[in-house]
C-alpha atoms as a PDB file:
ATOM      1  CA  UNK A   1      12.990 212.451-117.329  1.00  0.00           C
ATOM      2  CA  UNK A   2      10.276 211.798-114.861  1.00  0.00           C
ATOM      3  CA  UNK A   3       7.448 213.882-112.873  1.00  0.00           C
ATOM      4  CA  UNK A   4       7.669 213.753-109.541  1.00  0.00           C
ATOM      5  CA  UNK A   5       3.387 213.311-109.688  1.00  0.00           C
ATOM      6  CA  UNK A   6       3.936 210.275-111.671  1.00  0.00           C
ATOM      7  CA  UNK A   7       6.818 208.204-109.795  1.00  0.00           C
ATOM      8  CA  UNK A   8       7.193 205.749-107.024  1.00  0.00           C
ATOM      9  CA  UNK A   9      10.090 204.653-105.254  1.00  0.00           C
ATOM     10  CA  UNK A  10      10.464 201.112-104.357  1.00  0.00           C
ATOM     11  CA  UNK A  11      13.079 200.057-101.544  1.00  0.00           C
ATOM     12  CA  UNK A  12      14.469 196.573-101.815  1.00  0.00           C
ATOM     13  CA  UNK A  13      16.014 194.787 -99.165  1.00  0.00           C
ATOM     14  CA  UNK A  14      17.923 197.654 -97.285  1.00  0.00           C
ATOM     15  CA  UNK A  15      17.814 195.084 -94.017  1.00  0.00           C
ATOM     16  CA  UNK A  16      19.671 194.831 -90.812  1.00  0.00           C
ATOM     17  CA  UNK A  17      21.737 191.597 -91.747  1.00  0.00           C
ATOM     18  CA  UNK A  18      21.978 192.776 -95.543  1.00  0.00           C
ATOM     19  CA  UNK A  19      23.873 195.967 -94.646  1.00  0.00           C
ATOM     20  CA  UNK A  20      25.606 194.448 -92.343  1.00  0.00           C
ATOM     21  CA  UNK A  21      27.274 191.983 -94.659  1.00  0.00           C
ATOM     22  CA  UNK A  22      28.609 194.869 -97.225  1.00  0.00           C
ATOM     23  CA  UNK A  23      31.900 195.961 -96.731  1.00  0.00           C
ATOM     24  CA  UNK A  24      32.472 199.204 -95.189  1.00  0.00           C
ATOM     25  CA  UNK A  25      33.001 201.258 -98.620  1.00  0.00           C
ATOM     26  CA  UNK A  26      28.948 200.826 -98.486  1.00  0.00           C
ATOM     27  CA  UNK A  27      28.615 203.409 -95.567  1.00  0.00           C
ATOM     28  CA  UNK A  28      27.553 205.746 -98.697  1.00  0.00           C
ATOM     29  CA  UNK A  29      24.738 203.214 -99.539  1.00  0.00           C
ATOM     30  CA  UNK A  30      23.414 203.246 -96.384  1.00  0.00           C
ATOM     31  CA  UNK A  31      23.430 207.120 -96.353  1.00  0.00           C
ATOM     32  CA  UNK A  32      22.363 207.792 -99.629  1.00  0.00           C
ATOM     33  CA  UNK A  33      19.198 205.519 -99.306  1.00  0.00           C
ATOM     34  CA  UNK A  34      18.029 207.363 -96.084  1.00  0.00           C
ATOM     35  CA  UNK A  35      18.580 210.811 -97.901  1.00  0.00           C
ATOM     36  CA  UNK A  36      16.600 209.805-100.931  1.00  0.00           C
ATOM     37  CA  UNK A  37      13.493 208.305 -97.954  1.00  0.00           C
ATOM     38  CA  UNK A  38      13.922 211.329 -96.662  1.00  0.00           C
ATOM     39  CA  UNK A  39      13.404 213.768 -99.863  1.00  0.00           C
ATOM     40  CA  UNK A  40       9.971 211.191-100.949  1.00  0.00           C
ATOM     41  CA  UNK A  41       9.236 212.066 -97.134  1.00  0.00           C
ATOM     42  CA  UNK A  42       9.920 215.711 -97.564  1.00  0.00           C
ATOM     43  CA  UNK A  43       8.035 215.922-101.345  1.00  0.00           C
ATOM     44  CA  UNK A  44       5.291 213.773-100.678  1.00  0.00           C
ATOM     45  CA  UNK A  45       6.506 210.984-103.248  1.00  0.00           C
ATOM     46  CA  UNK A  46       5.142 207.203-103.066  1.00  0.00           C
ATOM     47  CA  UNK A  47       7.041 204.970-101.361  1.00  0.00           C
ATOM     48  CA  UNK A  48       7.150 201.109-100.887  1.00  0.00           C
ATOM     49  CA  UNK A  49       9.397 199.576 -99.120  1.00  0.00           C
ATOM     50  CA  UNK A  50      10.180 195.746 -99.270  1.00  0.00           C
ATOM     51  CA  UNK A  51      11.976 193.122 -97.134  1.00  0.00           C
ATOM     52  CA  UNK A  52      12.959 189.481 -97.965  1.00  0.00           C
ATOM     53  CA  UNK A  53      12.511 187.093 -95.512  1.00  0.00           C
ATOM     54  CA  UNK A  54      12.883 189.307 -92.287  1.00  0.00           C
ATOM     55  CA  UNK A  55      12.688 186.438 -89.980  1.00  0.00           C
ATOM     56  CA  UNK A  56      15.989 185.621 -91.159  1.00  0.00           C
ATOM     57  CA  UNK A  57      17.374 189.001 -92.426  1.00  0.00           C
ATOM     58  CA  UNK A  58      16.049 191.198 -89.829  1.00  0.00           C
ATOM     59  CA  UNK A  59      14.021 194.818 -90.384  1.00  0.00           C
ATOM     60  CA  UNK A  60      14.046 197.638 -92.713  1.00  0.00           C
ATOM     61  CA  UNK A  61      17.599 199.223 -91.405  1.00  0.00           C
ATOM     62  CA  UNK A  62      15.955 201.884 -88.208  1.00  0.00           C
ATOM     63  CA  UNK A  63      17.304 205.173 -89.992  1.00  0.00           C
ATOM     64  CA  UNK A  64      14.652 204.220 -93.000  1.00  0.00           C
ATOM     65  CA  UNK A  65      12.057 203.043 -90.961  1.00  0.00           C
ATOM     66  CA  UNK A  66      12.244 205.681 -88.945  1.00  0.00           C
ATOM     67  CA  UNK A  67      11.252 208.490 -91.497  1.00  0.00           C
ATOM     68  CA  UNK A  68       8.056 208.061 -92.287  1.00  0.00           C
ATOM     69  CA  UNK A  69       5.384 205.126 -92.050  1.00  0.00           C
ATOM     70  CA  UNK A  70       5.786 204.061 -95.912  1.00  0.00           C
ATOM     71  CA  UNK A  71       4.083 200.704 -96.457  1.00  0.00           C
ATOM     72  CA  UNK A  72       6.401 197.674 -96.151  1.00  0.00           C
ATOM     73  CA  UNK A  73       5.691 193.967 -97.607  1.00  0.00           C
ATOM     74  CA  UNK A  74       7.628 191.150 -96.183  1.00  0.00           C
ATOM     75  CA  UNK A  75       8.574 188.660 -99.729  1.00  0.00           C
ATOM     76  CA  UNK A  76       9.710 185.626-100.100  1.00  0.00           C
ATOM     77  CA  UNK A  77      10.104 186.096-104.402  1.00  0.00           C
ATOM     78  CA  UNK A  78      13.142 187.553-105.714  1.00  0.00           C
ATOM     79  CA  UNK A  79      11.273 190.057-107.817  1.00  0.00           C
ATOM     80  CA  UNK A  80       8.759 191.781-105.687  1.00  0.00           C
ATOM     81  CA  UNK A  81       6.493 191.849-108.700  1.00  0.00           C
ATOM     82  CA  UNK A  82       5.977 188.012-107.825  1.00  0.00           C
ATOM     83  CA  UNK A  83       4.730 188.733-104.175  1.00  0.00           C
ATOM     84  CA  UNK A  84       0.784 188.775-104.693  1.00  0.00           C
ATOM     85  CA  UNK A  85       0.768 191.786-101.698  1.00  0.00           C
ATOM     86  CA  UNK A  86       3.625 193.853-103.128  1.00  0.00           C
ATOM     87  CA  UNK A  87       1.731 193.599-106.438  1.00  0.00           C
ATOM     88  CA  UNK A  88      -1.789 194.367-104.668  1.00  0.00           C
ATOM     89  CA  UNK A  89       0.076 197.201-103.344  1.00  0.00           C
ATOM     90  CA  UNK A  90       1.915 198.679-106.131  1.00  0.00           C
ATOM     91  CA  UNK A  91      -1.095 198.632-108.344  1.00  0.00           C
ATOM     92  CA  UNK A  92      -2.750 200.983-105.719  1.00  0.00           C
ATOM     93  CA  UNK A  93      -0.341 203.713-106.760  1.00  0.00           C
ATOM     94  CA  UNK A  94      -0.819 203.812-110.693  1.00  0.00           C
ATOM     95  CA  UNK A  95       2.460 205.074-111.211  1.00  0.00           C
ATOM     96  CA  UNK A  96       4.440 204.968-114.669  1.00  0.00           C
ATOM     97  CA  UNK A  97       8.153 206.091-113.169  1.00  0.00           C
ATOM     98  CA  UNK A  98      10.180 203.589-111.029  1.00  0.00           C
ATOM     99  CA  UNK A  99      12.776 204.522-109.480  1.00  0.00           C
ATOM    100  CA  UNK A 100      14.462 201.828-107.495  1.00  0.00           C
ATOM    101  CA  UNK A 101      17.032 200.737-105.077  1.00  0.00           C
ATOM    102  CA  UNK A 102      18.212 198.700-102.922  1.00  0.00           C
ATOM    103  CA  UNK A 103      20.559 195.039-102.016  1.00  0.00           C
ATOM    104  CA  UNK A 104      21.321 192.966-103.445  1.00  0.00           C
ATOM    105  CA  UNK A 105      21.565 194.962-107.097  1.00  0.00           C
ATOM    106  CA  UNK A 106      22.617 191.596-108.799  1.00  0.00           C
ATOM    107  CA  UNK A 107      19.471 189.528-106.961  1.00  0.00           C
ATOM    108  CA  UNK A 108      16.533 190.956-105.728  1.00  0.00           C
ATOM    109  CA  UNK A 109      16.471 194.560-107.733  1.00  0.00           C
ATOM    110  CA  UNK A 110      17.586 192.923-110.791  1.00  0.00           C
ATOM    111  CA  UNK A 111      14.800 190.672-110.589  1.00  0.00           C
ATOM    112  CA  UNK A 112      12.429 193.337-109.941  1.00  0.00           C
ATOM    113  CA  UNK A 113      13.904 195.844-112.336  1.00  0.00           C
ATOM    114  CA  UNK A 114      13.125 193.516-115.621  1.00  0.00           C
ATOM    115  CA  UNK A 115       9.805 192.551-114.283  1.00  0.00           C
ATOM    116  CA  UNK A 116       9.145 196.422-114.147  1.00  0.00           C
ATOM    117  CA  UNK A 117      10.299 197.011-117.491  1.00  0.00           C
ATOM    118  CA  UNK A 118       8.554 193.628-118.931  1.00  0.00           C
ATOM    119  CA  UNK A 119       4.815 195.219-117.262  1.00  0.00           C
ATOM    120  CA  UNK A 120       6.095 198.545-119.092  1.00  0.00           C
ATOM    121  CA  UNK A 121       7.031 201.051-116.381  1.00  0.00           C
ATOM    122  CA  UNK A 122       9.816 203.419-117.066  1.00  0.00           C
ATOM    123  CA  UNK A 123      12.200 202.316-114.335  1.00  0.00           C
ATOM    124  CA  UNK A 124      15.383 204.033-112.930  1.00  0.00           C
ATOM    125  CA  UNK A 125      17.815 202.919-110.831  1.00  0.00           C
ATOM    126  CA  UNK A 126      19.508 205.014-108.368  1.00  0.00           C
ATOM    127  CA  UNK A 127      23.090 203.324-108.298  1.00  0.00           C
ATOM    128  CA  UNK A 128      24.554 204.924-105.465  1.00  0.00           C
ATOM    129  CA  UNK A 129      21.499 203.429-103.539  1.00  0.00           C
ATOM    130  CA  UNK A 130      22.305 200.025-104.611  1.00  0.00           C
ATOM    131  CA  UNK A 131      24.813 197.405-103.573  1.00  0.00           C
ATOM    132  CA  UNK A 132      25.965 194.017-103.758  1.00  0.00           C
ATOM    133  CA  UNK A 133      28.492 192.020-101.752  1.00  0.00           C
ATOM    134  CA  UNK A 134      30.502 191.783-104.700  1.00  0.00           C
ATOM    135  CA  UNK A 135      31.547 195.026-107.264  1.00  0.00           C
ATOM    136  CA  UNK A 136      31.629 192.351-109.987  1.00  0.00           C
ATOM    137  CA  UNK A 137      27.847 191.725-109.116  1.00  0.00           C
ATOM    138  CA  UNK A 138      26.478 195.319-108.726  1.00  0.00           C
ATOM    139  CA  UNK A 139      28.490 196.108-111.987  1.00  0.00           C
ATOM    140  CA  UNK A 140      27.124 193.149-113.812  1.00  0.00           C
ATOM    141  CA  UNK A 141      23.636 193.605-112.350  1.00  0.00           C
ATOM    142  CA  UNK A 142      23.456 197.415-113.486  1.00  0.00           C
ATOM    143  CA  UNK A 143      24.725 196.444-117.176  1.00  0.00           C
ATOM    144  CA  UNK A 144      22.367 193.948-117.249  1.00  0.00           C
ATOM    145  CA  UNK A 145      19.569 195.734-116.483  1.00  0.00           C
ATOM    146  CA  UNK A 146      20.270 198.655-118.620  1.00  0.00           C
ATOM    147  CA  UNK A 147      20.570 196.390-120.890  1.00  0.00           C
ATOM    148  CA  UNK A 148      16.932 195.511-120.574  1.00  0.00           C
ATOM    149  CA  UNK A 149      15.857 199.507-121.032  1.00  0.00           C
ATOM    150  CA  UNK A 150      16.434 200.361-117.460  1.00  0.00           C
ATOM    151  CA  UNK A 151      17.854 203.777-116.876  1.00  0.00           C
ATOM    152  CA  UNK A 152      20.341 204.347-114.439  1.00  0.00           C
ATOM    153  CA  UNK A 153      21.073 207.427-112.377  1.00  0.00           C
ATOM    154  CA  UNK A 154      22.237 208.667-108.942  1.00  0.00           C
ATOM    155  CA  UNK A 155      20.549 210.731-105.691  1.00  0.00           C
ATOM    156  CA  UNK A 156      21.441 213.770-106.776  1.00  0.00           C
ATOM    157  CA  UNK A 157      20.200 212.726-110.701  1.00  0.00           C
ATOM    158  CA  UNK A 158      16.722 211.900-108.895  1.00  0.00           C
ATOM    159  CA  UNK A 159      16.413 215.174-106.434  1.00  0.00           C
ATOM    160  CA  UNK A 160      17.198 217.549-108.403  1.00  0.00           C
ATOM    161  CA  UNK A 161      15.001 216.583-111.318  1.00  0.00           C
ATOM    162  CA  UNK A 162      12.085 216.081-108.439  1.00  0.00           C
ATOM    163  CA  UNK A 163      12.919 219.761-107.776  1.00  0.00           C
ATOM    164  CA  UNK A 164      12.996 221.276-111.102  1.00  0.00           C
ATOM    165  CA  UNK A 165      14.010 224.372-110.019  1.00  0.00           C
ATOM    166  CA  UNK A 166      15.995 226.244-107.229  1.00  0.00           C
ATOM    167  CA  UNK A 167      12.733 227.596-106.726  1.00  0.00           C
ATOM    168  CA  UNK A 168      11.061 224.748-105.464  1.00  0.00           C
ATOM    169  CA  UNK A 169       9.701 225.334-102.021  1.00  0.00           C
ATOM    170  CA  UNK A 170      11.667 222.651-100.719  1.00  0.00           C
ATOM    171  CA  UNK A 171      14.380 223.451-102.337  1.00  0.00           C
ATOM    172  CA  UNK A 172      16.361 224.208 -99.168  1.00  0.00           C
ATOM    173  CA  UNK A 173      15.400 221.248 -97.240  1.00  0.00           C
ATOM    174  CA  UNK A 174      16.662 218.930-100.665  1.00  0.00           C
ATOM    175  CA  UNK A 175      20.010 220.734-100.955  1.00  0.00           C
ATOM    176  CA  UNK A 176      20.976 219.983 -97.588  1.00  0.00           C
ATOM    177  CA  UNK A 177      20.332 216.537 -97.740  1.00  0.00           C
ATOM    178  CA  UNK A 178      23.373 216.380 -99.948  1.00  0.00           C
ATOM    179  CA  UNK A 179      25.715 218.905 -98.707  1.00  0.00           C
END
């Protein structure tokens, strides 16, 4: 599917007021994206992260931020592609594999996901990182952007093909992540 030497994860959105507007079913968002910041810290994968408008929408929820120092850019644009500094930045990393998450699915990674796939990346969205106010929206928005050539999978999906192999020498530290 993808090498874990050739992918970058991109974090959209997952900000104070944003979270806090999602119902509580979306507990399991919340915890999902810190595992998967948490395996890219533990494997050494690229990682942006990316907040709209924090002024208004507050920080990069603490339990992300506080993993690792990944580089954030603060966007106005839907599509981070569109913010000259995300761009500046994600051309740094060369990468060909996406993977992506994030809220709102149906707004911001949407917009982000077909700009990916227009420039030609290979992008993958991890669902069960992803979520919109409403379940007609995050449904809509992942049809829609498979639709487009996106491929869309879940945490475990992404760690486990990072990993390869029980043998992996973090193999441990991955697995308990999810148990």
């Amino acid at each position: 599917m993808f090498n874990i030497n050739d992918s970058l994860i991109i974090c959209i959105d997952v900000q104070e007021k944003l979270v806090n507007m999602l119902n509580k079913k979306c507990d399991d968002v919340k915890h999902n994206c810190k595992k998967l910041m948490e395996a890219a810290s533990i494997l050494n994968i690229d990682v942006i992260t990316v907040q709209q408008y924090p002024k208004g929408l507050g920080d990069t929820i603490e339990s992300i931020k506080a993993i690792k120092n990944f580089p954030t850019i603060e966007k106005t644009t839907f599509s981070a592609l569109k913010t000259p500094e995300f761009k500046a930045e994600f051309d740094k990393f060369n990468k060909k594999n996406i993977l992506i998450f994030g809220i709102e699915a149906h707004i911001c990674v949407l917009q982000s996901v077909v700009d990916l796939i227009k420039e030609g990346y290979n992008v993958f969205i991890v669902k069960d990182c992803c979520a919109s106010r409403k379940k007609s929206d995050y449904k809509a928005a992942l049809a829609l952007a498979q639709s487009y050539g996106a491929k869309i999978i879940t945490l475990e999906i992404a760690l486990f093909n990072f990993l390869q192999s029980s043998k992996h020498q973090h193999f441990k530290e991955i697995q308990a992540l999810i148990k």
